[in-house]
Protein backbone atom coordinates (compact mmCIF):
# COMPACT_ATOMS: atom_id res chain seq x y z
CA UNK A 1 127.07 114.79 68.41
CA UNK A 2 124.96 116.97 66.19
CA UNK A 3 125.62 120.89 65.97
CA UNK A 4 122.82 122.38 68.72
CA UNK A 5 123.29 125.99 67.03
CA UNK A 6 122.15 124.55 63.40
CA UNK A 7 118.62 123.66 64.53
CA UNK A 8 118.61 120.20 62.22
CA UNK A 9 116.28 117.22 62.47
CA UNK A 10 118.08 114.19 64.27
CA UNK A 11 116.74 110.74 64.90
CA UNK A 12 115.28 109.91 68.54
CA UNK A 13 114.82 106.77 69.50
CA UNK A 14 111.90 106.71 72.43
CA UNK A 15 110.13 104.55 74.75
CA UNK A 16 106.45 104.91 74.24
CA UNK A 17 103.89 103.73 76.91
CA UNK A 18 101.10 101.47 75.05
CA UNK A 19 98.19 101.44 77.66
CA UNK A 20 96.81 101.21 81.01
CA UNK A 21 98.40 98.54 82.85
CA UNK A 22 96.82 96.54 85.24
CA UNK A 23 98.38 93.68 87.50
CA UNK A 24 101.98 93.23 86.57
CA UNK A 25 103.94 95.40 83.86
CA UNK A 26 105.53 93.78 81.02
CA UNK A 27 108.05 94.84 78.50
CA UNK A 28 105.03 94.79 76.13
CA UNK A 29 103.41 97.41 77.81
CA UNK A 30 106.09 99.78 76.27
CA UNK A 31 107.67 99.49 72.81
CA UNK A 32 110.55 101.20 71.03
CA UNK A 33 109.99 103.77 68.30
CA UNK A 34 112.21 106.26 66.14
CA UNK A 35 111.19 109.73 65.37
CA UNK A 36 112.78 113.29 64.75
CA UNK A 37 113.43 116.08 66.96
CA UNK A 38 115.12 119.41 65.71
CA UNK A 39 117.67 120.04 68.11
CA UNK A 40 116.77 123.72 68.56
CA UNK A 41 114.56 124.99 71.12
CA UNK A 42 111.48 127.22 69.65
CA UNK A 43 112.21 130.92 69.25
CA UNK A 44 111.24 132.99 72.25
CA UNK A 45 110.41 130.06 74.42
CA UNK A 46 111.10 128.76 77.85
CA UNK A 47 111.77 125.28 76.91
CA UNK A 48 115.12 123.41 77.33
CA UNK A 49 116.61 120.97 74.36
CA UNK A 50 118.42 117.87 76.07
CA UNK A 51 120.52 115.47 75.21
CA UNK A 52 119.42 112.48 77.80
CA UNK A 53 122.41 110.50 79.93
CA UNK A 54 120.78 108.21 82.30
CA UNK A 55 117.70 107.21 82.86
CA UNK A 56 115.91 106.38 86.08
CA UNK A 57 113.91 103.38 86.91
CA UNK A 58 111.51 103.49 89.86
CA UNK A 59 108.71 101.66 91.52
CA UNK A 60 106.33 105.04 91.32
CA UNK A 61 106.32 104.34 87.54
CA UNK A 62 103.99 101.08 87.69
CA UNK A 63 101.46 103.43 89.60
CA UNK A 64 101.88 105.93 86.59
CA UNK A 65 101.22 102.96 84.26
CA UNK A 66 97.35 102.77 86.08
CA UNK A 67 94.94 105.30 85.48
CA UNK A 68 95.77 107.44 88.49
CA UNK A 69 95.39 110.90 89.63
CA UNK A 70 96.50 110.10 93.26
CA UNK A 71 98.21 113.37 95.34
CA UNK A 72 99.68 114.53 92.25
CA UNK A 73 100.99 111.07 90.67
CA UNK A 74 99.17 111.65 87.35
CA UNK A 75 99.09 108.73 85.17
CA UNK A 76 101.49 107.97 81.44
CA UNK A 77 99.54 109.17 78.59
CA UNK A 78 99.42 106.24 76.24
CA UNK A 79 100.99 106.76 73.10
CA UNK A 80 103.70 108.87 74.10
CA UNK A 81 107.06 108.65 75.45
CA UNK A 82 106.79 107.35 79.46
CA UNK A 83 108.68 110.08 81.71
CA UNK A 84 110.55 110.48 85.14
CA UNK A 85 114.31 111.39 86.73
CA UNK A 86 116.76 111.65 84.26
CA UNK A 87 120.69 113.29 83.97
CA UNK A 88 120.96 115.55 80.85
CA UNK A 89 123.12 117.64 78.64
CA UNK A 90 121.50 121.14 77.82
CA UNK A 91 122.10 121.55 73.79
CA UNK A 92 120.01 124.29 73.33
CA UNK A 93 117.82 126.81 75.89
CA UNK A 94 115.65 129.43 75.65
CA UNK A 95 115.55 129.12 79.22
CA UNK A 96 118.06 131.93 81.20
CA UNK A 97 118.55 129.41 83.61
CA UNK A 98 120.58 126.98 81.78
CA UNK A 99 122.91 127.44 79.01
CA UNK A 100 124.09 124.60 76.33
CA UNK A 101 126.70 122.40 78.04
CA UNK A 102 125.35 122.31 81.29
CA UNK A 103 124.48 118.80 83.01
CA UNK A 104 121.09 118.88 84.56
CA UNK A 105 118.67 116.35 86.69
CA UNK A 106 115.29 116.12 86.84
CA UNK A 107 111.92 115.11 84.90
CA UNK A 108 112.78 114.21 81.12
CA UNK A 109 111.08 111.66 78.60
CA UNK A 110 112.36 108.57 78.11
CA UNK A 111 114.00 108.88 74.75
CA UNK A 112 117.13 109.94 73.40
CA UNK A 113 116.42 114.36 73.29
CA UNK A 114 114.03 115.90 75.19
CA UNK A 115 112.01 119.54 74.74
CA UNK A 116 111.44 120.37 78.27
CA UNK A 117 108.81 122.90 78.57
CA UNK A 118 108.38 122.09 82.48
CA UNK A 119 111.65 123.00 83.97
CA UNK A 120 110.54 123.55 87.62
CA UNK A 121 112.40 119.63 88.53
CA UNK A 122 115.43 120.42 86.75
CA UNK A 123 118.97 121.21 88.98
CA UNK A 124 121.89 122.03 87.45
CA UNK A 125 124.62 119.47 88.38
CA UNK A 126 127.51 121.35 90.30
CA UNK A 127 129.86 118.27 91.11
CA UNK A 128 131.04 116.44 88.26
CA UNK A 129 133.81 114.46 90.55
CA UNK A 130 130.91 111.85 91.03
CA UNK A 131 129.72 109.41 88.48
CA UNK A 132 126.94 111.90 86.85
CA UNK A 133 124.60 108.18 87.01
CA UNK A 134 124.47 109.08 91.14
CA UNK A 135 122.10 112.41 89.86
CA UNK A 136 119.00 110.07 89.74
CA UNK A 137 120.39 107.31 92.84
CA UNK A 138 122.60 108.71 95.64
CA UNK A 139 122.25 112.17 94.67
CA UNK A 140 118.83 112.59 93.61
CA UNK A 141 115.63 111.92 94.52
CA UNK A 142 116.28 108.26 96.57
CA UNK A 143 119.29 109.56 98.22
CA UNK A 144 116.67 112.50 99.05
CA UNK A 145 114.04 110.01 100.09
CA UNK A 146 116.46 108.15 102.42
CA UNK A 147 117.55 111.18 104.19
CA UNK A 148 114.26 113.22 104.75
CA UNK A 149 112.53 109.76 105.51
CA UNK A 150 115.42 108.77 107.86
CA UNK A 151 116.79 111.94 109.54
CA UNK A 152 113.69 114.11 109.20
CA UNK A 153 110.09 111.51 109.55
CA UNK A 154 111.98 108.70 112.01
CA UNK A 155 113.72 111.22 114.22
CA UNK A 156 116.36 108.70 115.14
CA UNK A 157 118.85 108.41 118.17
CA UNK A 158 122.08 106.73 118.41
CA UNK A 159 121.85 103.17 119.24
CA UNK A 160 118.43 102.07 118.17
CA UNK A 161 116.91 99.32 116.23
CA UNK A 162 116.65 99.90 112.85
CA UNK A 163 114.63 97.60 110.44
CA UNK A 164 114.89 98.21 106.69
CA UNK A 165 112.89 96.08 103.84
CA UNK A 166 113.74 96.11 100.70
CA UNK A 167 116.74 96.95 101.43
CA UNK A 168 119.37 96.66 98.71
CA UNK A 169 117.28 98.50 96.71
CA UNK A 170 117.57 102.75 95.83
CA UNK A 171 116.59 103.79 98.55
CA UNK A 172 116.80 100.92 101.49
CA UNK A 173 120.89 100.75 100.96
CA UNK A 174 121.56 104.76 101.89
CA UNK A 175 118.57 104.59 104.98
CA UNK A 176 121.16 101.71 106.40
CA UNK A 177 124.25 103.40 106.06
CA UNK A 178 122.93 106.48 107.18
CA UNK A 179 121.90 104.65 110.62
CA UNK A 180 124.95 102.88 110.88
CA UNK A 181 126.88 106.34 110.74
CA UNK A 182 124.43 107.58 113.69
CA UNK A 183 125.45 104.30 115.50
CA UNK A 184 122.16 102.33 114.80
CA UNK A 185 122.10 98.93 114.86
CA UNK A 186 120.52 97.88 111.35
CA UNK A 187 119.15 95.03 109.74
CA UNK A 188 117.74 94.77 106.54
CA UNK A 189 115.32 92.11 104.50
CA UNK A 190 116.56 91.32 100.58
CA UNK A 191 114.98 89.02 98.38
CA UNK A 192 118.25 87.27 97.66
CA UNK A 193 120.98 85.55 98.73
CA UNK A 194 123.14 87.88 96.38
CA UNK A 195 121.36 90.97 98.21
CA UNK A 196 122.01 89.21 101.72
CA UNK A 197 125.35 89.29 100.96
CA UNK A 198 125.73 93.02 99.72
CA UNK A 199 123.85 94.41 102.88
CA UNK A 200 126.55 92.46 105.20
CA UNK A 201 129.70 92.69 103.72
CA UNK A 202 129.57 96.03 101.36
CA UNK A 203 127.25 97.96 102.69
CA UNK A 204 128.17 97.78 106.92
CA UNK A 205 124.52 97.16 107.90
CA UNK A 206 124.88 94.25 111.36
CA UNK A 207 122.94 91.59 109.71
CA UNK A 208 120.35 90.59 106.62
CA UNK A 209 117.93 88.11 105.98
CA UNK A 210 115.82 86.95 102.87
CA UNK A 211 112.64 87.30 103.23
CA UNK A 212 111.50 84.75 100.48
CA UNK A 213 113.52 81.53 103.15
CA UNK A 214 111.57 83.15 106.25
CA UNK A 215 108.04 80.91 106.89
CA UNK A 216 107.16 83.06 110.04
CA UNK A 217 108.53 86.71 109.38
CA UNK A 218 107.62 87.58 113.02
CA UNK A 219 109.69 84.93 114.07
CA UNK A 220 112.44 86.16 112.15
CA UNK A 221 112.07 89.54 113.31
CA UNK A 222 112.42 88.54 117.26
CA UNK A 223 115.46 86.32 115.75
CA UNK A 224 117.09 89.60 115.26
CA UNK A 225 115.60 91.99 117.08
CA UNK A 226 115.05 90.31 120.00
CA UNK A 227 114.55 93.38 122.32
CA UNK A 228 111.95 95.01 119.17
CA UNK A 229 112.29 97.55 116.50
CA UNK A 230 112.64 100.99 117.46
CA UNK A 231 112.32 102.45 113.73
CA UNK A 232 110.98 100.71 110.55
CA UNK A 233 111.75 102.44 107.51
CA UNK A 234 108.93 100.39 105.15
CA UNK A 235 109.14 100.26 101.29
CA UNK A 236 106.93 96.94 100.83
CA UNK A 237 104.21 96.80 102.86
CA UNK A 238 102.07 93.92 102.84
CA UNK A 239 102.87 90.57 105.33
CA UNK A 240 106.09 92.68 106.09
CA UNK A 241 104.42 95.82 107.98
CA UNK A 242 101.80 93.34 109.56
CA UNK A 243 105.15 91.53 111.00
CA UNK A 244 107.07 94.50 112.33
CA UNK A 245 103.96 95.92 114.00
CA UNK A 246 104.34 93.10 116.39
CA UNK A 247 107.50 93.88 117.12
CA UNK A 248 107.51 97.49 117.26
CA UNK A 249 109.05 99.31 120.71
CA UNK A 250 106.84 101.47 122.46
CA UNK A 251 107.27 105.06 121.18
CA UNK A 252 108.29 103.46 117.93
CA UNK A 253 108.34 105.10 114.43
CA UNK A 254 107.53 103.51 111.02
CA UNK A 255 108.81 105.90 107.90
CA UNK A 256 105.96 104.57 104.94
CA UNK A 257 108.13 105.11 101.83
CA UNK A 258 106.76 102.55 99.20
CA UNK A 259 104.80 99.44 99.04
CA UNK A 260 105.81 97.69 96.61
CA UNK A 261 104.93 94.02 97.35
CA UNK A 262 101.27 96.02 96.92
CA UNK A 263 101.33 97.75 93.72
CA UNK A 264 100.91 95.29 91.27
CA UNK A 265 98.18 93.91 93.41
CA UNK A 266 93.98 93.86 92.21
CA UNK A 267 93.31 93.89 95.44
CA UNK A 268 95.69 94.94 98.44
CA UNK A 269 96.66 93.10 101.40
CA UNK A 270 94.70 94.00 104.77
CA UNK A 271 96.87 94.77 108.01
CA UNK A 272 95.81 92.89 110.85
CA UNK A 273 98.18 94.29 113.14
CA UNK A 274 97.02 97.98 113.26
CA UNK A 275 96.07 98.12 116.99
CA UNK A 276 99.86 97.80 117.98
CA UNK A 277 100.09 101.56 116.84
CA UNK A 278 97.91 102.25 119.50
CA UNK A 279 99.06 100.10 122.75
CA UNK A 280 102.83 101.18 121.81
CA UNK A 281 101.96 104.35 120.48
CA UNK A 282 103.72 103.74 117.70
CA UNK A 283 103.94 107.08 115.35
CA UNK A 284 103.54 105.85 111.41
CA UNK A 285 103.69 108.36 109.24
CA UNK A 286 103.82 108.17 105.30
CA UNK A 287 105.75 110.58 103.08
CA UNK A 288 106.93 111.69 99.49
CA UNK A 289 110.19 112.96 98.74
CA UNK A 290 108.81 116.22 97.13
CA UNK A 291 108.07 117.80 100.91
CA UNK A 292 111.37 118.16 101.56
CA UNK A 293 113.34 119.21 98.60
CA UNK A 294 113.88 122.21 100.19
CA UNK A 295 116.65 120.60 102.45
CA UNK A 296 118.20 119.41 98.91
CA UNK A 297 121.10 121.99 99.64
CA UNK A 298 122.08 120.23 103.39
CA UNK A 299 121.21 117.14 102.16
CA UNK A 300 124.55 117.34 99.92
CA UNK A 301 126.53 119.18 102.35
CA UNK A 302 126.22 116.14 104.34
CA UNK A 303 126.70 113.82 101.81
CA UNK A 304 129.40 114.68 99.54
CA UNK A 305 131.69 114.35 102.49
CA UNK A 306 130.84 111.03 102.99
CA UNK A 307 131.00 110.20 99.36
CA UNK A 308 134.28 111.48 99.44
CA UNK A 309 135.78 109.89 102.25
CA UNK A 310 134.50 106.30 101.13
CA UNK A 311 132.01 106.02 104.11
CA UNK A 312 128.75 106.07 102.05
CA UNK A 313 128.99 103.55 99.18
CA UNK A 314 125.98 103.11 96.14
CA UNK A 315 125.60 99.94 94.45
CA UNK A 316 124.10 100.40 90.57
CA UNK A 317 122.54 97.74 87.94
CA UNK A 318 123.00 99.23 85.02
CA UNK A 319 120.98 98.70 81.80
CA UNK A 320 123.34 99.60 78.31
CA UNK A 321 121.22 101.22 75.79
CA UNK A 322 117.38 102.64 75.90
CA UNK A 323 115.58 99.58 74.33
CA UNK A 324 116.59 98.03 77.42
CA UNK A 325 114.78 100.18 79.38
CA UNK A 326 111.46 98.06 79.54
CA UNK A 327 113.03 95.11 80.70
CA UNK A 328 114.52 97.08 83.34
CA UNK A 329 111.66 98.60 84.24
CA UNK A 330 109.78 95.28 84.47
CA UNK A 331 112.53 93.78 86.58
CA UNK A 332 112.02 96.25 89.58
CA UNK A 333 108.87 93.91 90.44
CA UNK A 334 110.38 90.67 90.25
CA UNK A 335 113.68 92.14 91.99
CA UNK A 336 115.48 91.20 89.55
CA UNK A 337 117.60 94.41 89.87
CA UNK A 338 120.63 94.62 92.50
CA UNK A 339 120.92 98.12 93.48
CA UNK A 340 119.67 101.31 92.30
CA UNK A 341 118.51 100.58 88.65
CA UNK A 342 119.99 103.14 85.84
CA UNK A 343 119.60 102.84 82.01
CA UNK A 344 122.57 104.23 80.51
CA UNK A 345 121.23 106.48 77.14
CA UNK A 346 124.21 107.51 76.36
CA UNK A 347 127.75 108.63 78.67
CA UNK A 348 128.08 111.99 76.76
């Protein structure tokens, strides 16, 4: 690893973000450049020098991709590097916050270093007895998302019906272990046998379908929920939501996380089902994870015991290498991914 006290000009390799995107991202929407960085951060700034780890994929990016200024999602600038959650080594600071050596997480470019003038996202890492890759999945902003969404916007009780969609994926696989610790009973919709599986037999939740061998998906929901759903944690909208408002439970709550069966979309599905909310008085409420960072601190209190004692579990796909980083971007929207979905930069 080069010298971070001797300020010289290394090579980084970086991901840059052609254009605009609309309908479905491909891998040509990105490409793979090298330039230089000097691995020193400017005298008498704030900025931070890193050296990034892992790399975060995640389905907020495609809206990033569109030219977007939606409650503070602003869009990639075309023709530079893209950006989102990373895990990083400080090499150099002029930041009293962090030192060189210390592991961070938080918002870093996708390329090999990083100048970080905007340092607001970035935590230093305390645990290391974790695989650091969990920073940006089961420790960072999903495994954030799945609690505050679960524990905080759903308000569940022990013993209720729990539907989950999408739910191998980042976020989905924590929100149904999380219920099943409360004593839910979950089930979850995957778009794979593969996924089925995982949901069942590693990850505890009662029972899985997939979605893309169900003709009538409110048939399939009173299949398994035949007394309704008392709490829907969403993440794909579309036919799905229009499905589960049919079977909703009076006083029922609906978590909206993502949609991502919408986002590639021209034009987005319609609902039809909307007047359930009323008649049940179903309470539907949509979120971002950024509301509740503030309960980042109890958030791992709770979950590093778990981690620890084997009864919370994360499943990763990992990526080798940053050129592979568009394909594994891309694949988020065909599901191609199993688990959360890391790129691997580099492991020190």
């Amino acid at each position: 690893m080069a010298n971070a006290g001797g300020g010289e000009e290394v090579r980084n390799k970086q991901v840059i973000f052609r254009d605009y995107v609309t309908g479905f991202p491909k891998e040509s929407d990105m490409y793979v450049t090298t330039s230089t960085i000097n691995l020193r951060a400017p005298e008498g700034s704030n900025s931070v020098l890193v050296k990034n780890l892992y790399l975060s994929c995640d389905p907020v990016m495609r809206v990033r991709m569109a030219r977007v200024s939606v409650g503070g999602f602003s869009s990639f600038t075309p023709g530079s590097p893209l950006t989102g959650l990373g895990v990083a080594k400080v090499l150099d600071s002029g930041h009293p916050d962090f030192k060189p050596g210390d592991l961070v997480w938080g918002v870093t470019g996708w390329e090999e270093y990083s100048l970080l003038s905007g340092i607001e996202s970035l935590r230093k890492i305390q645990h290391t007895d974790v695989p650091l890759s969990y920073y940006i999945g089961l420790l960072g902003m999903p495994g954030m998302t799945a609690y505050a969404g679960f524990y905080e916007v759903c308000t569940p009780k022990s013993g209720e019906y729990v539907f989950i969609s999408a739910a191998a994926g980042a976020v989905g696989q924590l929100v149904g272990q999380f219920a099943k610790l409360l004593g839910c009973y979950v089930v979850g919709s995957a778009g794979s046998k593969e996924k089925v599986d995982l949901l069942k037999n590693k990850l505890g939740f009662d029972d899985a379908f997939n979605y893309k061998e169900e003709n009538d998906l409110d048939a399939a929901l009173k299949r398994y929920f035949p007394e309704g759903i008392d709490i829907y944690f969403e993440n794909v909208g579309g036919k799905t939501l229009d499905a589960v408002l049919i079977n909703m439970r009076v006083h029922g709550r609906i978590a909206v996380c993502g949609m991502i069966s919408q986002y590639n979309l021209d034009e987005t599905e319609g609902v039809k089902n909307l007047t359930c909310l009323i008649y049940k008085r179903i309470h539907m409420q949509g979120f971002t994870v950024r509301d509740y960072y503030h309960l980042y601190p109890k958030f791992l209190e709770t979950v590093m015991p778990y981690i620890r004692e084997g009864k919370v579990v994360y499943v990763e796909d990992k990526a080798e290498g940053l050129e592979s980083a568009p394909t594994a971007l891309v694949g988020l929207f065909s599901g191609r991914n199993v688990g959360k979905q890391v790129v691997v930069v580099a492991r020190e």
